[in-house]
C-alpha atoms as a PDB file:
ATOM      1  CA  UNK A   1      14.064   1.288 -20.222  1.00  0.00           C
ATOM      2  CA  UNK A   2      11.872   0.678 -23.000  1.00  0.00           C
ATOM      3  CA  UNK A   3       9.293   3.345 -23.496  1.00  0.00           C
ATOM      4  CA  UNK A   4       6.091   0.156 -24.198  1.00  0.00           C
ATOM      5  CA  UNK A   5       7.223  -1.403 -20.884  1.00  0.00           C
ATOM      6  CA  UNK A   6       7.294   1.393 -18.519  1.00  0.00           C
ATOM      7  CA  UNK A   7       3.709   1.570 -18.381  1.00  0.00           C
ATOM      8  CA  UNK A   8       3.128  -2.024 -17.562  1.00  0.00           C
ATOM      9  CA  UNK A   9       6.324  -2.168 -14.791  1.00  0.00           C
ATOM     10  CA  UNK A  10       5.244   0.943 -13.297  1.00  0.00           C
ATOM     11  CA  UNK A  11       1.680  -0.404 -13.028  1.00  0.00           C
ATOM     12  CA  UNK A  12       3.054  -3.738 -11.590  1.00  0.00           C
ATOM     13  CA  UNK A  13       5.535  -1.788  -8.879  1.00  0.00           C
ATOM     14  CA  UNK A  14       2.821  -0.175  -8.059  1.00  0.00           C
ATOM     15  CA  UNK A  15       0.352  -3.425  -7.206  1.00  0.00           C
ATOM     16  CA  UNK A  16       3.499  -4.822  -5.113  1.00  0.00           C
ATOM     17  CA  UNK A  17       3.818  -1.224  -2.427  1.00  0.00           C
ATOM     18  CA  UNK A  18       0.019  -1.793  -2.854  1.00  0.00           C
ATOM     19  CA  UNK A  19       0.163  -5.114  -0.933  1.00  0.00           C
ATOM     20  CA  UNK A  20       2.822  -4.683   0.556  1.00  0.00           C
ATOM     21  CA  UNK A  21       1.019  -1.079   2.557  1.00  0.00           C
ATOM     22  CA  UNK A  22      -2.403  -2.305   2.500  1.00  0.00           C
ATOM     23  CA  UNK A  23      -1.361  -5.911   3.287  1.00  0.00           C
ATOM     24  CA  UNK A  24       1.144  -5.002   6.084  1.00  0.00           C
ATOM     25  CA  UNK A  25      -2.162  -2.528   7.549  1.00  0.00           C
ATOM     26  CA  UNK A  26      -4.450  -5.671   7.449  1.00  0.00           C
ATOM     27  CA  UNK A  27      -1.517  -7.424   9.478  1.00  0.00           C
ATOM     28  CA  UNK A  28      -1.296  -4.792  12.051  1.00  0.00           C
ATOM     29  CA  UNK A  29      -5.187  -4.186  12.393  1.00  0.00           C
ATOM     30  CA  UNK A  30      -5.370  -8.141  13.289  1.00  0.00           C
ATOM     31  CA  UNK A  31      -2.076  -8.548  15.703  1.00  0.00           C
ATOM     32  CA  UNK A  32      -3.684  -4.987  17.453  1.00  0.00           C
ATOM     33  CA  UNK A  33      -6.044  -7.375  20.106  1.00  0.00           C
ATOM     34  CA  UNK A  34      -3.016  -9.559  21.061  1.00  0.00           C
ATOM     35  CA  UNK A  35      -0.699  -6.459  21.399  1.00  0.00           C
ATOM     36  CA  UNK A  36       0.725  -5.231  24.982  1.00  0.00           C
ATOM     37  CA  UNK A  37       1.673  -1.696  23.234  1.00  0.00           C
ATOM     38  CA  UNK A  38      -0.985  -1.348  20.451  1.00  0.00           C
ATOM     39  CA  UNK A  39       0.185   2.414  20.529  1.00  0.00           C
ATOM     40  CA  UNK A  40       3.787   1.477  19.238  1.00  0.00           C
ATOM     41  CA  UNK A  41       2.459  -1.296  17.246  1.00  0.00           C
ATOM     42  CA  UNK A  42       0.386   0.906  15.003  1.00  0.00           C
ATOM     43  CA  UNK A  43       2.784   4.169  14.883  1.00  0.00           C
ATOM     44  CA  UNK A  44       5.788   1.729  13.753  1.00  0.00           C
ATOM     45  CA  UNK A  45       4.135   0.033  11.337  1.00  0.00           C
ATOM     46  CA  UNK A  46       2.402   3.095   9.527  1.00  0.00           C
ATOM     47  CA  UNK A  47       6.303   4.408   9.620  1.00  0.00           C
ATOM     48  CA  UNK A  48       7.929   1.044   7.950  1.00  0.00           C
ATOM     49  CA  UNK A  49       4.660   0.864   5.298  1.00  0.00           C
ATOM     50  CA  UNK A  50       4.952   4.849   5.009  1.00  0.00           C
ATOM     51  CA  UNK A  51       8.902   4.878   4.391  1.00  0.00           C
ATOM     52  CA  UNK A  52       9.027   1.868   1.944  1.00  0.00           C
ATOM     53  CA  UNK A  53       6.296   3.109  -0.266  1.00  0.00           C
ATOM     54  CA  UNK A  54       7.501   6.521  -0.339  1.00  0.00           C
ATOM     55  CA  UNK A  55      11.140   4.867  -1.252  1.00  0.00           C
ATOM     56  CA  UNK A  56       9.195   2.898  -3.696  1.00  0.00           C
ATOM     57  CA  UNK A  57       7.637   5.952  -5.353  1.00  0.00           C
ATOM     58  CA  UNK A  58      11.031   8.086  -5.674  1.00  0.00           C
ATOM     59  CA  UNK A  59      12.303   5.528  -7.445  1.00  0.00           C
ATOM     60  CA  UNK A  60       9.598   5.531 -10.174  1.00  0.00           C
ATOM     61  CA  UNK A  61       9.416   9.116 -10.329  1.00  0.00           C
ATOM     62  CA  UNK A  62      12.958   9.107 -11.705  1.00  0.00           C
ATOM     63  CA  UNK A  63      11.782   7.365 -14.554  1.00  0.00           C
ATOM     64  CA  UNK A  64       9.029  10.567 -15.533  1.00  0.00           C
ATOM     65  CA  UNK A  65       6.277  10.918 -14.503  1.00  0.00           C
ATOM     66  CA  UNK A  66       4.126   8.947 -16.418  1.00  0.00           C
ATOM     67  CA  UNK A  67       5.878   6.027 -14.328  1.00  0.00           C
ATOM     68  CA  UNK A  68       4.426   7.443 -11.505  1.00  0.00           C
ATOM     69  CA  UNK A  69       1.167   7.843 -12.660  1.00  0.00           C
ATOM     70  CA  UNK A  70       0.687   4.531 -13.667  1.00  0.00           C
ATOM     71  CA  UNK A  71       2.571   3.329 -10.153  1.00  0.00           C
ATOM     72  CA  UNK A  72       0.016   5.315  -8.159  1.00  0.00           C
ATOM     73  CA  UNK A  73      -2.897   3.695 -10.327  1.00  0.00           C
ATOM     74  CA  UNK A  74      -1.600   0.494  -9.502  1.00  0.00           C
ATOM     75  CA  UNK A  75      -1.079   1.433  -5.552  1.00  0.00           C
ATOM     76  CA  UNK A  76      -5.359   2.784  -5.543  1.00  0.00           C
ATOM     77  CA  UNK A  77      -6.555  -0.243  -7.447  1.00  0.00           C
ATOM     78  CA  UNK A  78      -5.042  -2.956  -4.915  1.00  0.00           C
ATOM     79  CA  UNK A  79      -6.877  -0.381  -2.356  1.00  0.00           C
ATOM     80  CA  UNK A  80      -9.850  -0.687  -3.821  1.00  0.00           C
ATOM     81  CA  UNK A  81      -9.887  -4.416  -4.113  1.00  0.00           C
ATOM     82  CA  UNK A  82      -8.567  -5.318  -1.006  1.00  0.00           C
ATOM     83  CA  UNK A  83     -11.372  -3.469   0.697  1.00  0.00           C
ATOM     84  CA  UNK A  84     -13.826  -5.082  -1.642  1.00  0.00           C
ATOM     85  CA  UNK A  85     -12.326  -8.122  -0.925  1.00  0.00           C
ATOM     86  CA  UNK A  86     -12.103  -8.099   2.554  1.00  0.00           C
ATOM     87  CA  UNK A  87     -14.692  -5.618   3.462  1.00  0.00           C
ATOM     88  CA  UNK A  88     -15.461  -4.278   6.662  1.00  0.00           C
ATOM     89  CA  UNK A  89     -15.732  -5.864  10.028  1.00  0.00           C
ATOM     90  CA  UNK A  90     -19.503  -6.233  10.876  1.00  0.00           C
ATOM     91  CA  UNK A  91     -19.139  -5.451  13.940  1.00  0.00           C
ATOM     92  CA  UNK A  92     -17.594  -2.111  14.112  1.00  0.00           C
ATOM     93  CA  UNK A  93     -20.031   0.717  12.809  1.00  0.00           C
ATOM     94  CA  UNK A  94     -19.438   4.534  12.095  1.00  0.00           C
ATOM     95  CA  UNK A  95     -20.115   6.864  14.761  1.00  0.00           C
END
Protein backbone atom coordinates (compact mmCIF):
# COMPACT_ATOMS: atom_id res chain seq x y z
CA UNK A 1 0.00 0.00 0.00
CA UNK A 2 1.13 3.37 -0.52
CA UNK A 3 3.03 4.78 2.38
CA UNK A 4 0.75 8.72 2.00
CA UNK A 5 -2.46 6.63 2.11
CA UNK A 6 -2.02 4.43 5.01
CA UNK A 7 -2.49 7.13 7.33
CA UNK A 8 -5.72 8.35 5.93
CA UNK A 9 -7.25 4.44 5.39
CA UNK A 10 -6.16 3.49 8.70
CA UNK A 11 -7.82 6.61 10.16
CA UNK A 12 -11.01 5.88 8.07
CA UNK A 13 -11.08 1.88 9.19
CA UNK A 14 -10.85 3.06 12.22
CA UNK A 15 -14.12 5.64 12.18
CA UNK A 16 -16.11 2.54 10.55
CA UNK A 17 -15.27 -0.30 13.95
CA UNK A 18 -15.93 3.11 15.65
CA UNK A 19 -19.61 3.10 14.57
CA UNK A 20 -19.93 0.09 14.02
CA UNK A 21 -18.93 -0.71 18.33
CA UNK A 22 -20.25 2.42 19.60
CA UNK A 23 -23.25 2.38 17.21
CA UNK A 24 -24.13 -1.34 17.73
CA UNK A 25 -23.79 -0.31 21.97
CA UNK A 26 -26.32 2.59 21.39
CA UNK A 27 -28.55 -0.20 19.64
CA UNK A 28 -28.35 -2.57 22.45
CA UNK A 29 -28.69 0.12 25.32
CA UNK A 30 -32.18 1.11 23.51
CA UNK A 31 -33.65 -2.61 22.56
CA UNK A 32 -32.48 -3.42 26.60
CA UNK A 33 -36.33 -2.14 27.96
CA UNK A 34 -38.13 -4.31 25.32
CA UNK A 35 -35.79 -7.33 25.99
CA UNK A 36 -37.12 -10.72 27.77
CA UNK A 37 -33.25 -11.73 28.42
CA UNK A 38 -31.49 -8.31 28.76
CA UNK A 39 -28.65 -10.51 30.38
CA UNK A 40 -27.96 -12.38 26.98
CA UNK A 41 -28.80 -9.38 25.05
CA UNK A 42 -25.98 -7.31 26.45
CA UNK A 43 -23.21 -10.22 26.92
CA UNK A 44 -23.79 -11.20 23.06
CA UNK A 45 -23.62 -8.09 21.75
CA UNK A 46 -20.42 -6.79 23.69
CA UNK A 47 -18.99 -10.35 22.20
CA UNK A 48 -20.07 -9.66 18.31
CA UNK A 49 -18.86 -5.65 18.77
CA UNK A 50 -15.74 -7.05 20.85
CA UNK A 51 -14.75 -9.85 18.18
CA UNK A 52 -15.26 -7.69 15.00
CA UNK A 53 -13.25 -4.80 16.23
CA UNK A 54 -10.56 -6.84 17.53
CA UNK A 55 -10.63 -8.70 13.88
CA UNK A 56 -10.68 -5.24 12.56
CA UNK A 57 -7.57 -4.17 14.48
CA UNK A 58 -5.33 -7.38 13.57
CA UNK A 59 -5.81 -6.63 10.33
CA UNK A 60 -4.34 -3.08 10.52
CA UNK A 61 -1.67 -4.04 12.71
CA UNK A 62 -0.25 -6.12 9.87
CA UNK A 63 0.25 -3.14 8.02
CA UNK A 64 2.85 -1.52 11.09
CA UNK A 65 2.02 0.00 13.49
CA UNK A 66 1.58 3.34 12.58
CA UNK A 67 -1.70 1.84 10.86
CA UNK A 68 -2.78 1.06 14.07
CA UNK A 69 -2.17 4.10 15.65
CA UNK A 70 -3.95 6.09 13.41
CA UNK A 71 -6.93 3.18 13.40
CA UNK A 72 -7.20 3.51 17.17
CA UNK A 73 -7.31 7.47 16.80
CA UNK A 74 -10.01 7.07 14.52
CA UNK A 75 -11.92 4.31 16.85
CA UNK A 76 -11.55 7.23 20.23
CA UNK A 77 -12.62 10.16 18.11
CA UNK A 78 -16.09 8.56 16.89
CA UNK A 79 -16.21 7.83 20.89
CA UNK A 80 -15.85 11.03 21.72
CA UNK A 81 -18.36 12.45 19.33
CA UNK A 82 -20.93 10.10 19.62
CA UNK A 83 -21.13 10.82 23.32
CA UNK A 84 -21.06 14.50 22.58
CA UNK A 85 -23.54 13.95 20.22
CA UNK A 86 -25.84 11.96 21.92
CA UNK A 87 -25.02 12.72 25.45
CA UNK A 88 -26.32 11.22 28.40
CA UNK A 89 -29.78 10.22 29.37
CA UNK A 90 -31.15 12.88 31.85
CA UNK A 91 -32.60 10.75 33.71
CA UNK A 92 -30.08 8.33 34.90
CA UNK A 93 -27.50 10.00 37.39
CA UNK A 94 -24.17 8.64 38.97
CA UNK A 95 -24.38 7.02 42.19
Amino acid sequence: MNEHLLPIFSFTFGIGLGIFFFGGLWLTINRLPQSKSPELLTLGSFLFRSAVSIFGFYLVVETGLLGLAFSLAGFILTKIVIVSRLGRHPERRAI
